[in-house]
Protein backbone atom coordinates (compact mmCIF):
# COMPACT_ATOMS: atom_id res chain seq x y z
CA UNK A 1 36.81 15.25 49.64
CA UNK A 2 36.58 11.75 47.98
CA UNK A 3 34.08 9.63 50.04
CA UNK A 4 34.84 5.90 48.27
CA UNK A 5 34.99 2.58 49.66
CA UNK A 6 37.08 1.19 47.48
CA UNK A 7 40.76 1.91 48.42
CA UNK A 8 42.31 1.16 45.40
CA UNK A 9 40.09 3.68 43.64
CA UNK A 10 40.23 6.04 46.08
CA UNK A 11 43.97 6.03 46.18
CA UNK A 12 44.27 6.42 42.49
CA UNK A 13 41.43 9.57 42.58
CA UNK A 14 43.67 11.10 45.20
CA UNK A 15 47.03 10.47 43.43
CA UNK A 16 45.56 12.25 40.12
CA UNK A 17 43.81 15.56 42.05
CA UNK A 18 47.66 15.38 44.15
CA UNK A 19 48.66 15.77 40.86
CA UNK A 20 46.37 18.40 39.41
CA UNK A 21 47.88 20.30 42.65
CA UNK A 22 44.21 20.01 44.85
CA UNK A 23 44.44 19.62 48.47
CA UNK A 24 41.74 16.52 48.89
CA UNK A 25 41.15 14.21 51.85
CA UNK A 26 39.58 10.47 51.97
CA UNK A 27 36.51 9.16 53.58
CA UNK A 28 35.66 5.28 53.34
CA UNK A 29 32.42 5.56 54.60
CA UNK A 30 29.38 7.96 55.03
CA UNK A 31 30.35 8.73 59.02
CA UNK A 32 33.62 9.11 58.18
CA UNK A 33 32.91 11.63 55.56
CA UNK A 34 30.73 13.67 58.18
CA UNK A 35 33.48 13.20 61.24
CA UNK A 36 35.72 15.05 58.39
CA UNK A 37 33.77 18.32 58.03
CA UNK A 38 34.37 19.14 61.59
CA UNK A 39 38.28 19.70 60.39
CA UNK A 40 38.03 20.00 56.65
CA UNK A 41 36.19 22.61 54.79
CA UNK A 42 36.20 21.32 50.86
CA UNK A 43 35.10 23.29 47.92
CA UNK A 44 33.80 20.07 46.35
CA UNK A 45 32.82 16.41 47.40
CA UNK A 46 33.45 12.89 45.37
CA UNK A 47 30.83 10.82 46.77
CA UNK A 48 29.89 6.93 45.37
CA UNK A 49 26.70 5.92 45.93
CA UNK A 50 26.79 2.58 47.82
CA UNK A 51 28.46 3.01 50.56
CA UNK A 52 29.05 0.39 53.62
CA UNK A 53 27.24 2.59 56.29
CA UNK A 54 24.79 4.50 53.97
CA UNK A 55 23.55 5.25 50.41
CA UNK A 56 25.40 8.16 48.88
CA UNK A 57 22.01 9.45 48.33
CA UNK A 58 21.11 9.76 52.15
CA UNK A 59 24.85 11.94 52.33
CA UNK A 60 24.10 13.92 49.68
CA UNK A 61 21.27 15.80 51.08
CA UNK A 62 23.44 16.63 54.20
CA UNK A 63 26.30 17.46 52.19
CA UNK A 64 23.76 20.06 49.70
CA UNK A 65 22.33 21.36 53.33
CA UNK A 66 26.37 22.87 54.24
CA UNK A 67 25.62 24.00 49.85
CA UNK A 68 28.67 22.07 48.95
CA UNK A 69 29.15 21.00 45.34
CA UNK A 70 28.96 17.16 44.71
CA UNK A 71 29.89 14.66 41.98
CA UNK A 72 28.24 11.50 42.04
CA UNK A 73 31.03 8.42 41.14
CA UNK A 74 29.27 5.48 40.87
CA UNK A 75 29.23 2.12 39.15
CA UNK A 76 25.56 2.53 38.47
CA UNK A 77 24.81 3.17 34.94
CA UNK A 78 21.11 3.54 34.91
CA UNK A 79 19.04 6.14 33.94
CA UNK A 80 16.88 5.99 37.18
CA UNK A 81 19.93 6.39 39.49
CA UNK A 82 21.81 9.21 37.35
CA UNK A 83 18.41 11.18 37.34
CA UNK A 84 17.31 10.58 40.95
CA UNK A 85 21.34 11.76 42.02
CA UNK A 86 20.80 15.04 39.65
CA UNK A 87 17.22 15.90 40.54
CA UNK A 88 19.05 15.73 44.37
CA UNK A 89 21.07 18.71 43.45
CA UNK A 90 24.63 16.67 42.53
CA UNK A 91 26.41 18.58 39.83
CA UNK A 92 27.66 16.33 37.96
CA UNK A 93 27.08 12.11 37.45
CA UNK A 94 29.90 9.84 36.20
CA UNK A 95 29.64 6.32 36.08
CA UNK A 96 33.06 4.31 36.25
CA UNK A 97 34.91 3.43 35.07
CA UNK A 98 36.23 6.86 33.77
CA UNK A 99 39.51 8.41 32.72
CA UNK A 100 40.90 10.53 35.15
CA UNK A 101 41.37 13.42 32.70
CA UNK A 102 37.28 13.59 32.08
CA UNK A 103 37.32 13.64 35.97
CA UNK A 104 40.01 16.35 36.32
CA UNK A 105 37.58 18.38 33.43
CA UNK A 106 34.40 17.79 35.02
CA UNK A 107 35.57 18.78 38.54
CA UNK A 108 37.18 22.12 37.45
CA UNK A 109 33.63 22.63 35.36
CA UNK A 110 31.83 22.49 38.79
CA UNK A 111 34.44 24.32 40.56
CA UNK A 112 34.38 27.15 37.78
CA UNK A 113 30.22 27.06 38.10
CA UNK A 114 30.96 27.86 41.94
CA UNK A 115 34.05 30.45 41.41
CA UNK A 116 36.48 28.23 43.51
CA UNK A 117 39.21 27.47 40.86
CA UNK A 118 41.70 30.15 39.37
CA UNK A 119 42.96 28.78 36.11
CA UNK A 120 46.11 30.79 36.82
CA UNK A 121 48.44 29.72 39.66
CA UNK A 122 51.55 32.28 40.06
CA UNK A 123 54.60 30.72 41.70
CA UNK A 124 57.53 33.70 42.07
CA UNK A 125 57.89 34.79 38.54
CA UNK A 126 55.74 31.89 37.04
CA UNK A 127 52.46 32.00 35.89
CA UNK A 128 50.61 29.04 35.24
CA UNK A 129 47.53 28.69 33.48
CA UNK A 130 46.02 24.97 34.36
CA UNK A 131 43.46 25.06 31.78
CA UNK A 132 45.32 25.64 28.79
CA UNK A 133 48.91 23.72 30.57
CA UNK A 134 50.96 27.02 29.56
CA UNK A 135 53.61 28.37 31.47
CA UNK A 136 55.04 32.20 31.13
CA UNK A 137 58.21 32.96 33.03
CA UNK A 138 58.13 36.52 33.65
CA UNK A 139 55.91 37.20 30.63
CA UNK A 140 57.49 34.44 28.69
CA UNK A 141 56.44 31.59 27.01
CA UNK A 142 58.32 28.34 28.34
CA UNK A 143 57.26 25.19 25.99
CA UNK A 144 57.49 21.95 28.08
CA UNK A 145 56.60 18.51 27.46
CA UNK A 146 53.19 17.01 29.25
CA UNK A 147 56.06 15.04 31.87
CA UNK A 148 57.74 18.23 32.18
CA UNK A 149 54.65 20.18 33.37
CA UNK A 150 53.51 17.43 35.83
CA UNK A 151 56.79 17.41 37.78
CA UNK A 152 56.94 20.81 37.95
CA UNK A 153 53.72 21.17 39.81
CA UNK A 154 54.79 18.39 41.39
CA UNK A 155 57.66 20.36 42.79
CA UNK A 156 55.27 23.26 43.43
CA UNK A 157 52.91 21.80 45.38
CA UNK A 158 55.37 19.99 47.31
CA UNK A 159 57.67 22.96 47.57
CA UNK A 160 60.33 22.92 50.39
CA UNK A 161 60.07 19.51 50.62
CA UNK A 162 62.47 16.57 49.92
CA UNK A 163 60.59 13.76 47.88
CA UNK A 164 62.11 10.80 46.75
CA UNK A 165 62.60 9.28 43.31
CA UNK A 166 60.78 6.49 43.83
CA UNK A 167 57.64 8.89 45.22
CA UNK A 168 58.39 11.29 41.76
CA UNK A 169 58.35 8.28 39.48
CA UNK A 170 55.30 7.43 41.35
CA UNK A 171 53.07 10.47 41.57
CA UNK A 172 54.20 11.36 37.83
CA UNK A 173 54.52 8.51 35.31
CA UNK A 174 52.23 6.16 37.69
CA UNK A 175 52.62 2.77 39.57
CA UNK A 176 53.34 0.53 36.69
CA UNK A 177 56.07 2.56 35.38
CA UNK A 178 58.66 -0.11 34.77
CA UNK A 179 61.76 2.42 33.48
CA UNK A 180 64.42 3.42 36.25
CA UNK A 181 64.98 6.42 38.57
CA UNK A 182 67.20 8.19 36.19
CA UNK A 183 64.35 9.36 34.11
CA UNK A 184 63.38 11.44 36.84
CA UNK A 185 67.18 12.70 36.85
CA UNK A 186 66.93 13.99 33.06
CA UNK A 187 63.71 15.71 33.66
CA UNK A 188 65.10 17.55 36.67
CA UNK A 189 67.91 18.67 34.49
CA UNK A 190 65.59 19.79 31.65
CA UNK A 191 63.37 21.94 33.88
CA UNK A 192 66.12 23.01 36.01
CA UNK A 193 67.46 24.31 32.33
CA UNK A 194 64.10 25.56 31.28
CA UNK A 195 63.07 27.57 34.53
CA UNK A 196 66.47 29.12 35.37
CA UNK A 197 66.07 26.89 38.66
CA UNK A 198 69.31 25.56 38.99
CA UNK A 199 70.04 26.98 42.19
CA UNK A 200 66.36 26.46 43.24
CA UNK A 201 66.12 22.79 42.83
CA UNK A 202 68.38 20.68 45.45
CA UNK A 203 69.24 17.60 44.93
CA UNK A 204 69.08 15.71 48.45
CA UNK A 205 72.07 12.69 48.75
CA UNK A 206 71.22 9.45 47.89
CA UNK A 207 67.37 10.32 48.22
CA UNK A 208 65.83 12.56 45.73
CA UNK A 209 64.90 16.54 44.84
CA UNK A 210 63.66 19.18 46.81
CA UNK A 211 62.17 22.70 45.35
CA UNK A 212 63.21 25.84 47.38
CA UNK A 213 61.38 29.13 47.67
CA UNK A 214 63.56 32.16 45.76
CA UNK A 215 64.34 34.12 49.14
């Protein structure tokens, strides 16, 4: 769960754990984080510090009550507030701004400490190994490019679903990309090569790519 204020960062957290293939959900304010856990069970929180209804620290100790793991995001660099959030119980402190890989690493640290995140995901014949960004196709070694990777879990995640070109280009090389669609077109060829999925990818008319389950 990320509990942030701050749309724009909030968006951008979600679009990069979307892409790391985690399942998240968004709270803008302290209630709205606690409304949440009446539907949503997550293995790990996200939670900034000031907050429009409440200080992150006065969530935290209800979030550490249901034992969930928390990482404090905050804009608050000082050694009084990273020390107060850690001697609360959060596991982990990180002041923004911060690349979203050292987030990504940091998250599946906690999530390792807690035994909620398999480094290998299997999909049919695949076997992917997050950690190291390997794939083995029944056993075997299949070398793809960082791009490559990320659509593919893309596809994954999303699998069974049709997603757009636009939404690809979007999710995968980011909101500023300023190239056209037909990148996304090449890759699609590439891993359709790589993966033996040429059956298993569809392209949809005039709209975009849709991964199918092997059935």
């Amino acid at each position: 769960m990320i509990v942030e204020d701050d749309a724009a960062i909030s968006d951008l957290i979600k679009l990069n754990l979307d892409l790391a293939g985690y399942d998240s959900r968004q709270a803008f304010d302290g209630s709205a984080a606690l409304g949440a856990l009446a539907t949503f069970s997550p293995n790990l929180v996200l939670l900034d510090i000031a907050l429009p209804d409440m200080e992150g620290f006065d969530l935290m100790s209800q979030l550490k009550s249901k034992e969930l793991p928390v990482i404090f995001l905050t804009a608050r660099s000082g050694l009084s507030d990273k020390v107060k959030g850690l001697k609360m119980g959060a596991d982990d402190y990180i002041v923004k701004p911060f690349e979203a890989m050292e987030l990504l690493a940091r998250i599946e640290a906690v999530l390792r400490r807690y035994g909620n995140k398999s480094e290998v995901t299997q999909f049919e014949d695949l076997e992917i190994n997050t950690e190291e960004r390997s794939v083995k196709k029944s056993g075997t070694s299949i070398e793809m490019t960082m791009k490559e990777y990320e659509l593919m879990l893309l596809l994954i995640k999303n699998r069974n679903k049709a997603l757009t070109r636009e939404k690809i280009l979007e999710l995968v090389w980011g909101y500023d990309y300023i190239g056209e669609t037909r990148t996304v077109d090449i890759h699609i060829q590439k891993i359709r090569r790589k993966l033996g999925w040429e059956e298993q990818i569809k392209t949809v008319y005039k709209y975009g790519y849709r991964l199918e389950d092997n059935v």
